[in-house]
N, C-alpha and C. Protein backbone atom coordinates (compact mmCIF):
# COMPACT_ATOMS: atom_id res chain seq x y z
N UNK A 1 252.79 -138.11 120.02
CA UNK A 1 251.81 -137.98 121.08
C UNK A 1 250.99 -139.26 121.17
N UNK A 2 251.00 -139.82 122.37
CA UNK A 2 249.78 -140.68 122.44
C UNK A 2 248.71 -140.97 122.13
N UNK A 3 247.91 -139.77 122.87
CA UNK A 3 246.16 -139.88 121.99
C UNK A 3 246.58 -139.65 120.94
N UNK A 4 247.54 -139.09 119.81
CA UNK A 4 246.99 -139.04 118.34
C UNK A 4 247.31 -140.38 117.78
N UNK A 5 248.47 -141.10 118.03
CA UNK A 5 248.62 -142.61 117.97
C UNK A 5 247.61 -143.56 118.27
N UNK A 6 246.68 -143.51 119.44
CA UNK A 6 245.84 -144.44 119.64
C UNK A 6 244.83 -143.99 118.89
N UNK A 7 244.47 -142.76 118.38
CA UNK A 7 243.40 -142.09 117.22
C UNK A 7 243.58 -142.98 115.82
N UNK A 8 244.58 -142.82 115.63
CA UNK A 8 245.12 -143.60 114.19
C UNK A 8 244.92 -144.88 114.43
N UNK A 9 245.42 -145.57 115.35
CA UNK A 9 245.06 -147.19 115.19
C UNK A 9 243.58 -147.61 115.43
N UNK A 10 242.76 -146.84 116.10
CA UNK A 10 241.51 -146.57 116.37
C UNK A 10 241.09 -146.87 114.56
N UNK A 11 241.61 -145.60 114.09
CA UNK A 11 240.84 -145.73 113.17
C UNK A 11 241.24 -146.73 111.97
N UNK A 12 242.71 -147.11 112.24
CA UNK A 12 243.08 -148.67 111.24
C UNK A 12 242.24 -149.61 111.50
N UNK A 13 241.90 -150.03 112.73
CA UNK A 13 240.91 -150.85 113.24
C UNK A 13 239.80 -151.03 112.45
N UNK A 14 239.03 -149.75 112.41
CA UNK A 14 237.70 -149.57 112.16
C UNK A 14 238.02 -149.76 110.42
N UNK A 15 238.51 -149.19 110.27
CA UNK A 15 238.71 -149.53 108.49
C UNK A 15 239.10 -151.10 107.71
N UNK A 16 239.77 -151.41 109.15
CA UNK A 16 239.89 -152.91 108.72
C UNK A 16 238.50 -153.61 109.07
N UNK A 17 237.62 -153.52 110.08
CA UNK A 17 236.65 -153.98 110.06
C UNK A 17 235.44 -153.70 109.18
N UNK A 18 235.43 -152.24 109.00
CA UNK A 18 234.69 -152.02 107.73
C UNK A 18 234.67 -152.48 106.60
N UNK A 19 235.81 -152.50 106.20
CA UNK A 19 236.15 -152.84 104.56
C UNK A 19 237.34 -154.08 104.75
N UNK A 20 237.51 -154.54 105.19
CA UNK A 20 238.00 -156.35 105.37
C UNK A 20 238.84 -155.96 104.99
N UNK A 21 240.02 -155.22 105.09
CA UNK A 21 241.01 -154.86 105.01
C UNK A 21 242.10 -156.01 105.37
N UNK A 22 243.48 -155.92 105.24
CA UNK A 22 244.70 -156.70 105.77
C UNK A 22 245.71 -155.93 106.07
N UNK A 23 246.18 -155.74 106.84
CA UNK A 23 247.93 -154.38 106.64
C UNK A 23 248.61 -155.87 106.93
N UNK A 24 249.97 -155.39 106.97
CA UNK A 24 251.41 -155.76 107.07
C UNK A 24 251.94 -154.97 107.90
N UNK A 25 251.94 -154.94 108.96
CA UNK A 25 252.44 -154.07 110.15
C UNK A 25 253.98 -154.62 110.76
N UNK A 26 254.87 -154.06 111.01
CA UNK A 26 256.04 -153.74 111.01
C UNK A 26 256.46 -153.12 112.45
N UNK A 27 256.52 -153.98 113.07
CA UNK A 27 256.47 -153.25 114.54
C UNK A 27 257.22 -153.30 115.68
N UNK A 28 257.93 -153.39 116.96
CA UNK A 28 258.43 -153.33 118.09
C UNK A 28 257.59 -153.25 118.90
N UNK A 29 256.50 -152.05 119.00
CA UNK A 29 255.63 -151.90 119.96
C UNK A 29 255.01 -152.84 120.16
N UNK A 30 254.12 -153.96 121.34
CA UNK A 30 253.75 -155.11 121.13
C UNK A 30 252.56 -154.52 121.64
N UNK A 31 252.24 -153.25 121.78
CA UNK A 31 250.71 -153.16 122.33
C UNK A 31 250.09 -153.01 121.26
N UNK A 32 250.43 -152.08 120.70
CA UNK A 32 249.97 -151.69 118.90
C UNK A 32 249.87 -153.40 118.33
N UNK A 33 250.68 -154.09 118.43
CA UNK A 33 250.67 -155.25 117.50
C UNK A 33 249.34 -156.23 118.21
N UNK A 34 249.62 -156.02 119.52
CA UNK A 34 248.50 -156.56 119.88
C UNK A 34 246.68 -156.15 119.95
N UNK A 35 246.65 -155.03 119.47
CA UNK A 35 245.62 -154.48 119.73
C UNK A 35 245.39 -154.76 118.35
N UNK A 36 245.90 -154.38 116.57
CA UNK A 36 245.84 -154.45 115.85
C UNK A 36 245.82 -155.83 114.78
N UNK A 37 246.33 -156.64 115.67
CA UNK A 37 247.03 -158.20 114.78
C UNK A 37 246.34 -159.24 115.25
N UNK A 38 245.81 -160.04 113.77
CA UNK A 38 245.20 -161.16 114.32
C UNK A 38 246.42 -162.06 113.81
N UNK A 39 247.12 -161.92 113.43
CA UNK A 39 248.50 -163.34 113.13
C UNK A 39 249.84 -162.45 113.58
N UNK A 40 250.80 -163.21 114.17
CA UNK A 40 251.62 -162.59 114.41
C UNK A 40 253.02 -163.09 114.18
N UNK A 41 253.78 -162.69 113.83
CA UNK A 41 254.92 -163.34 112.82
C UNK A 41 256.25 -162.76 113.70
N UNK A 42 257.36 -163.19 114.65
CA UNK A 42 258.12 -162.74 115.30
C UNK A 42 259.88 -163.33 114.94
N UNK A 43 260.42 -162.52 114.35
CA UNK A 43 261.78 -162.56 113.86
C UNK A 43 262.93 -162.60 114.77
N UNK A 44 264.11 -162.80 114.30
CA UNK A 44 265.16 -162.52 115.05
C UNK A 44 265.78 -163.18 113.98
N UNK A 45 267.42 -161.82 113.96
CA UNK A 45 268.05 -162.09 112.75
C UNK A 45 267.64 -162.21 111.29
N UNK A 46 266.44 -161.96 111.34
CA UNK A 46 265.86 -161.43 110.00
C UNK A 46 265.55 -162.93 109.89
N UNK A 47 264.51 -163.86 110.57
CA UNK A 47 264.03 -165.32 110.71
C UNK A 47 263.07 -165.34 111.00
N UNK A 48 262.02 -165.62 110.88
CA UNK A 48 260.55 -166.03 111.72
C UNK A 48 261.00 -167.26 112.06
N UNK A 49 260.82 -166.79 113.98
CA UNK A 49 261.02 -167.89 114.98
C UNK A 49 259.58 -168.53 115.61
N UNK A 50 258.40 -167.52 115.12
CA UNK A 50 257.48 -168.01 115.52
C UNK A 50 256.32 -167.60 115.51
N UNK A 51 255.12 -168.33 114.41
CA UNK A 51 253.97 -167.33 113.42
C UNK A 51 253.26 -167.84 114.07
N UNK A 52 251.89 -167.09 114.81
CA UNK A 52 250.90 -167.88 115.46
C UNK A 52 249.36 -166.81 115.70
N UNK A 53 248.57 -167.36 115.96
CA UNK A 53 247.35 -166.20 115.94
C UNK A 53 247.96 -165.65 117.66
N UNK A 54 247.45 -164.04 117.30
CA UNK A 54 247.57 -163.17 118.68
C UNK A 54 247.17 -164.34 119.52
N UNK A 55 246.14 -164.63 119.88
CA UNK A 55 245.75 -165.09 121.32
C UNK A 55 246.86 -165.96 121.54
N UNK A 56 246.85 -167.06 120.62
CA UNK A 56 247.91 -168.10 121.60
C UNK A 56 249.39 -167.60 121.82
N UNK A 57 249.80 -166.74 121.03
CA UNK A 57 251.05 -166.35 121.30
C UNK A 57 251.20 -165.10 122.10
N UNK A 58 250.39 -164.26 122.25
CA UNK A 58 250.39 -163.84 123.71
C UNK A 58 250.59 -164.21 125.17
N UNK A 59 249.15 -165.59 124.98
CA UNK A 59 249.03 -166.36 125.90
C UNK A 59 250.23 -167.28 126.50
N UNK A 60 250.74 -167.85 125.43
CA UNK A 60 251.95 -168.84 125.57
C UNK A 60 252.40 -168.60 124.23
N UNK A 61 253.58 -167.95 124.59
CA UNK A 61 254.53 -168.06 123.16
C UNK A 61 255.27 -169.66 123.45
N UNK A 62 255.98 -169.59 122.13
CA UNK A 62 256.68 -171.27 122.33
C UNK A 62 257.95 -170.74 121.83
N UNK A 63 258.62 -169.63 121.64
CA UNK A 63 259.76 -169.50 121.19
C UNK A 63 260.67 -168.29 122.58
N UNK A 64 261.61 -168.75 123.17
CA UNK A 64 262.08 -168.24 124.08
C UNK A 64 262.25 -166.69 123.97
N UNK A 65 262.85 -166.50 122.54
CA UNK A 65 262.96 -164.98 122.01
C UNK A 65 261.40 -164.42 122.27
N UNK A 66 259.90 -165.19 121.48
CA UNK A 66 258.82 -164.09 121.90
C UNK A 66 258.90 -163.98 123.51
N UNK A 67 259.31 -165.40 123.98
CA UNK A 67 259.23 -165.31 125.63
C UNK A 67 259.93 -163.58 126.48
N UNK A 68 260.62 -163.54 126.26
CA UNK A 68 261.90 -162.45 126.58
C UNK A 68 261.23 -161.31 125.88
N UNK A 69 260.48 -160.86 124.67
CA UNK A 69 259.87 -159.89 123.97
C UNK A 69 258.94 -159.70 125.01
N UNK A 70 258.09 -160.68 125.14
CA UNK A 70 257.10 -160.06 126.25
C UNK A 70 256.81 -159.74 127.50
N UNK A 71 258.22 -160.58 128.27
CA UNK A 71 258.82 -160.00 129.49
C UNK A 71 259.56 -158.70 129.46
N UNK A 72 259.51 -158.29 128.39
CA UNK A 72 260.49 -156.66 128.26
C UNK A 72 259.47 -155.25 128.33
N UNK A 73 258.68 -155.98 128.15
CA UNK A 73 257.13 -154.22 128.55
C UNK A 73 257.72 -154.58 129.85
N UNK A 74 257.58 -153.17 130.05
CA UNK A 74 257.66 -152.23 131.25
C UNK A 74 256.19 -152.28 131.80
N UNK A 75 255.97 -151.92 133.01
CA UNK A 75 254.59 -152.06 133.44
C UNK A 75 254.96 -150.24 134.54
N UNK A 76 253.60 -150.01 134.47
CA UNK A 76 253.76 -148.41 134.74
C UNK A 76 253.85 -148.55 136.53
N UNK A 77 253.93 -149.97 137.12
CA UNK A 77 254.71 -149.93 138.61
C UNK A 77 256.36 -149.38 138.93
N UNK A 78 256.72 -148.18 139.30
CA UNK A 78 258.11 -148.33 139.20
C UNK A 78 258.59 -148.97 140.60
N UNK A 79 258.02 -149.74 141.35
CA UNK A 79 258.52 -150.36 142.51
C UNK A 79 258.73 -151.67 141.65
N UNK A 80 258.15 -152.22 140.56
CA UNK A 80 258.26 -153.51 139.76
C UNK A 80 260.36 -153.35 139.26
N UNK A 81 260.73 -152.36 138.96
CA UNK A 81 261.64 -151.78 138.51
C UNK A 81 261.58 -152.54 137.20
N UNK A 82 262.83 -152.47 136.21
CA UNK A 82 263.04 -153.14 134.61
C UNK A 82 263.05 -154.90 135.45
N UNK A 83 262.74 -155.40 134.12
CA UNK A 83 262.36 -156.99 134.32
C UNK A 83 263.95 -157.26 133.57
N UNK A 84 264.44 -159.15 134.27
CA UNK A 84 265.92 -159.15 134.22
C UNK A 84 264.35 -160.53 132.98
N UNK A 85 265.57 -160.46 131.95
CA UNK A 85 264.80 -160.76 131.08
C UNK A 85 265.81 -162.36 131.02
N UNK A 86 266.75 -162.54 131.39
CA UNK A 86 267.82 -163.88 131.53
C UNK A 86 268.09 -163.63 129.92
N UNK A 87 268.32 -162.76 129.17
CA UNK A 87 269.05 -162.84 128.07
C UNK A 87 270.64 -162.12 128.17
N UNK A 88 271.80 -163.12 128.53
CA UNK A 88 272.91 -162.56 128.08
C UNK A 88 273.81 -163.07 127.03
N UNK A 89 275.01 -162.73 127.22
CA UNK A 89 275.54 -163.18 126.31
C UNK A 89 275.92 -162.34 125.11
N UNK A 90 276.68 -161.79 124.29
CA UNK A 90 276.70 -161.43 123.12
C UNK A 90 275.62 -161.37 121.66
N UNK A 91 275.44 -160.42 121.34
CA UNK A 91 274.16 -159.93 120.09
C UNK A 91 275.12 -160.75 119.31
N UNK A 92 274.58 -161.42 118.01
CA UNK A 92 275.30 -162.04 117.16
C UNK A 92 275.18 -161.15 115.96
N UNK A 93 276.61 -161.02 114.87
CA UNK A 93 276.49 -160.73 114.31
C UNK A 93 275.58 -160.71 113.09
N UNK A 94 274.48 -160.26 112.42
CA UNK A 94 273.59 -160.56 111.58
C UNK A 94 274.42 -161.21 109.97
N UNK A 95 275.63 -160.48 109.91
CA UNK A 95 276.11 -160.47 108.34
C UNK A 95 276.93 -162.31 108.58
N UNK A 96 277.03 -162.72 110.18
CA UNK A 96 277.70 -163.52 110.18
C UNK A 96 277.01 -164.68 111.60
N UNK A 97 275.87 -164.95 111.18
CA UNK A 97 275.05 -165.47 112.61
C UNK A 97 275.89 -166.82 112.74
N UNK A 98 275.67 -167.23 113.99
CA UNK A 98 276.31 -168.35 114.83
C UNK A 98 275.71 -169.50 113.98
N UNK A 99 276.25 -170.96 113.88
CA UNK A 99 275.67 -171.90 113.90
C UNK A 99 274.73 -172.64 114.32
N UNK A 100 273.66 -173.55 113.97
CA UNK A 100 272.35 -173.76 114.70
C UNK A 100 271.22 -172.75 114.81
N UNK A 101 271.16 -172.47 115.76
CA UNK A 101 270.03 -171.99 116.10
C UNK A 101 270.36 -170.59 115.94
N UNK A 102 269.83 -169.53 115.66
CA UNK A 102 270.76 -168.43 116.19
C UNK A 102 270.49 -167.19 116.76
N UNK A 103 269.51 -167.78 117.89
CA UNK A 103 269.21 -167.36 119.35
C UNK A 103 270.22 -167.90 120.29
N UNK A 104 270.78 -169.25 119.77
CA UNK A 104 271.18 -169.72 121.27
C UNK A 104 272.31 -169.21 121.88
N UNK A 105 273.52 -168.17 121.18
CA UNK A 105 274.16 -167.60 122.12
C UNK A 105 273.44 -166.52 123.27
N UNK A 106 272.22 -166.59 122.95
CA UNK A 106 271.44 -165.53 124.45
C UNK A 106 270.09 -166.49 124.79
N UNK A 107 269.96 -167.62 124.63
CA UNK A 107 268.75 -167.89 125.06
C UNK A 107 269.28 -168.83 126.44
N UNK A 108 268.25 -168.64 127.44
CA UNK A 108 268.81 -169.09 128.82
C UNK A 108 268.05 -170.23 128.55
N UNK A 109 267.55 -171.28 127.44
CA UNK A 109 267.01 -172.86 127.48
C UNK A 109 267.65 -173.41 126.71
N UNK A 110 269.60 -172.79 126.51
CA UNK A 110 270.09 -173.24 124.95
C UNK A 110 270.56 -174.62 125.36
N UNK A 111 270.38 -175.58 124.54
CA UNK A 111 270.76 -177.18 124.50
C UNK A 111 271.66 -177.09 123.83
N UNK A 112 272.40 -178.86 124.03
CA UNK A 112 273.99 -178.50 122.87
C UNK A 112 273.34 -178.82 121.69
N UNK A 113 271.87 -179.22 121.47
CA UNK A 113 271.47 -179.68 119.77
C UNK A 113 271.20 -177.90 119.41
N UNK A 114 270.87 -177.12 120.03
CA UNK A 114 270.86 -175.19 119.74
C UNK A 114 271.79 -175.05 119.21
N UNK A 115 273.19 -175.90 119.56
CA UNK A 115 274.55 -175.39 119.05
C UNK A 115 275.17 -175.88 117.75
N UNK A 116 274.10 -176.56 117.66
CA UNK A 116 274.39 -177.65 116.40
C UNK A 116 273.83 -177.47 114.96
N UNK A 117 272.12 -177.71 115.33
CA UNK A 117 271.19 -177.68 113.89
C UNK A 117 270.06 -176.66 114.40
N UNK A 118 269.58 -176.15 113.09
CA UNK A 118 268.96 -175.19 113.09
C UNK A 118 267.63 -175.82 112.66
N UNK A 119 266.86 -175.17 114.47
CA UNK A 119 265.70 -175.94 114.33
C UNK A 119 264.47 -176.08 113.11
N UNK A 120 263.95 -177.27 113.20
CA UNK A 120 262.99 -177.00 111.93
C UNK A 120 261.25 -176.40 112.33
N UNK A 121 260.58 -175.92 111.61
CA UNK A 121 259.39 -175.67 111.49
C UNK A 121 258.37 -176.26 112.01
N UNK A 122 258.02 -176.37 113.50
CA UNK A 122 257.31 -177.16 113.85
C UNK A 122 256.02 -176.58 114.08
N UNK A 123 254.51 -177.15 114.01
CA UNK A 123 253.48 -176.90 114.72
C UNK A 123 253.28 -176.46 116.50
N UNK A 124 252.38 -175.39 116.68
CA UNK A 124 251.87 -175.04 117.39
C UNK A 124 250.29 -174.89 117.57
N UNK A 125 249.89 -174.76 119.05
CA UNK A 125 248.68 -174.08 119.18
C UNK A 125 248.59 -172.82 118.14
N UNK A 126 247.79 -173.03 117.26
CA UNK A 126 247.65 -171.55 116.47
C UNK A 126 248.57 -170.82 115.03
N UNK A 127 249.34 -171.77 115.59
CA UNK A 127 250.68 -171.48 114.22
C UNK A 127 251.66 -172.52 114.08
N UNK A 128 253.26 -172.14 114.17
CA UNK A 128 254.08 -172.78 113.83
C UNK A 128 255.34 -172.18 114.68
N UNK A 129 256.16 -172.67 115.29
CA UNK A 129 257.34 -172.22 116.16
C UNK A 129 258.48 -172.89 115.47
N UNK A 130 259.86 -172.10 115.38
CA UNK A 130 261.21 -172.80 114.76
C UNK A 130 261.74 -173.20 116.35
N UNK A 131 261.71 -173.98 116.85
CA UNK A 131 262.51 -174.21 118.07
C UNK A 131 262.77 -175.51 118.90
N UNK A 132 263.99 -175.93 118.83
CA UNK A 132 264.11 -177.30 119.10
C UNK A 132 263.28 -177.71 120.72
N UNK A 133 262.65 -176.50 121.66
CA UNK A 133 262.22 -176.84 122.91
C UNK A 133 260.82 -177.45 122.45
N UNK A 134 260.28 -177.35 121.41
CA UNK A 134 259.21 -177.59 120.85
C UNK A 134 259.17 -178.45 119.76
N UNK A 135 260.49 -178.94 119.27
CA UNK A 135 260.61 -180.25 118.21
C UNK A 135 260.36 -181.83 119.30
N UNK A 136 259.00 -182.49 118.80
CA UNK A 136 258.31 -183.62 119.09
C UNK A 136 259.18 -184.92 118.75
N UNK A 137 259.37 -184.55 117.31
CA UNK A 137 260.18 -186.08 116.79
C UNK A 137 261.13 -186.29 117.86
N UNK A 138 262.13 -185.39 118.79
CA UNK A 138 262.72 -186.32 119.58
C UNK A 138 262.34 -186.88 120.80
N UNK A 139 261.06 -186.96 121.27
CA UNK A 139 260.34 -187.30 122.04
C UNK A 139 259.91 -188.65 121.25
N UNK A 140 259.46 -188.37 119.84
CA UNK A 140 259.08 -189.85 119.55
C UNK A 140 259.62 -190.67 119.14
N UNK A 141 261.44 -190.27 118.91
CA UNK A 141 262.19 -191.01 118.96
C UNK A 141 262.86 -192.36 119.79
N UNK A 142 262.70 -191.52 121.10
CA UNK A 142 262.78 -192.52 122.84
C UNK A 142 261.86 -193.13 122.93
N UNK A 143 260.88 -193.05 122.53
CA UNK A 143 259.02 -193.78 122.99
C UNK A 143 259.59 -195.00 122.22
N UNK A 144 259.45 -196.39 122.85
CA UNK A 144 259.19 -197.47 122.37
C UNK A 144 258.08 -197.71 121.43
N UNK A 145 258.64 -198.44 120.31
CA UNK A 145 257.52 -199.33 118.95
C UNK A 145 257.12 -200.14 119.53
């Protein structure tokens, strides 16, 4: 049931603010995560693709996968109908993931370096994103010394 769900996080809330609490929340729902989470840590394939405080990664995620996560709420317009989220392509096997990156058999910004190396750990507004659309060094590679 709803109201008893929003009762309970109601009251995780308040307990975390009371007593400075921390959980480890485990989630799909992104309203719950958002209402509840001040850091937010977003996987694929059992990877963090991209750790960042709620606001900025709400605001602007930097990893195409949160991109597509948050184009997938439904909005209670049914003239809006389901949102085409541009993810196709084949689910990759987990016991046997693709090379590189291993979003890029479904990400609609995949480069041939996606197909290659698996991006590294870069800085963000707020956190840190794994994703070569957001790796700098090759930008400061082309820039003239």
């Amino acid at each position: 049931d709803v109201s008893v769900q929003a009762q309970i996080l109601n009251l995780l809330q308040d307990l975390k603010q009371e007593f400075g609490l921390t959980y480890l929340l485990i989630s799909h729902n992104l309203a719950v995560i958002e209402h509840l989470a001040d850091r937010v840590a977003v996987m694929y394939l059992g990877r963090i693709v991209e750790e960042r405080s709620r606001e900025s990664l709400f605001a602007r995620p930097g990893h195409p996968y949160t991109q597509a996560l948050l184009d997938s709420v439904l909005t209670p317009d049914p003239h809006l109908g389901i949102p085409d989220l541009g993810l196709h392509g084949t689910f990759p096997n987990p016991m046997s993931p693709p090379s590189g990156c291993a979003f890029h058999p479904r990400c609609p910004a995949c480069m041939a370096v996606c197909k290659e190396k698996s991006p590294v750990i870069g800085r963000m507004e707020g956190g840190t994103v794994r994703c070569h659309l957001r790796d700098t060094s090759k930008t400061l590679e082309l820039m003239p010394s």
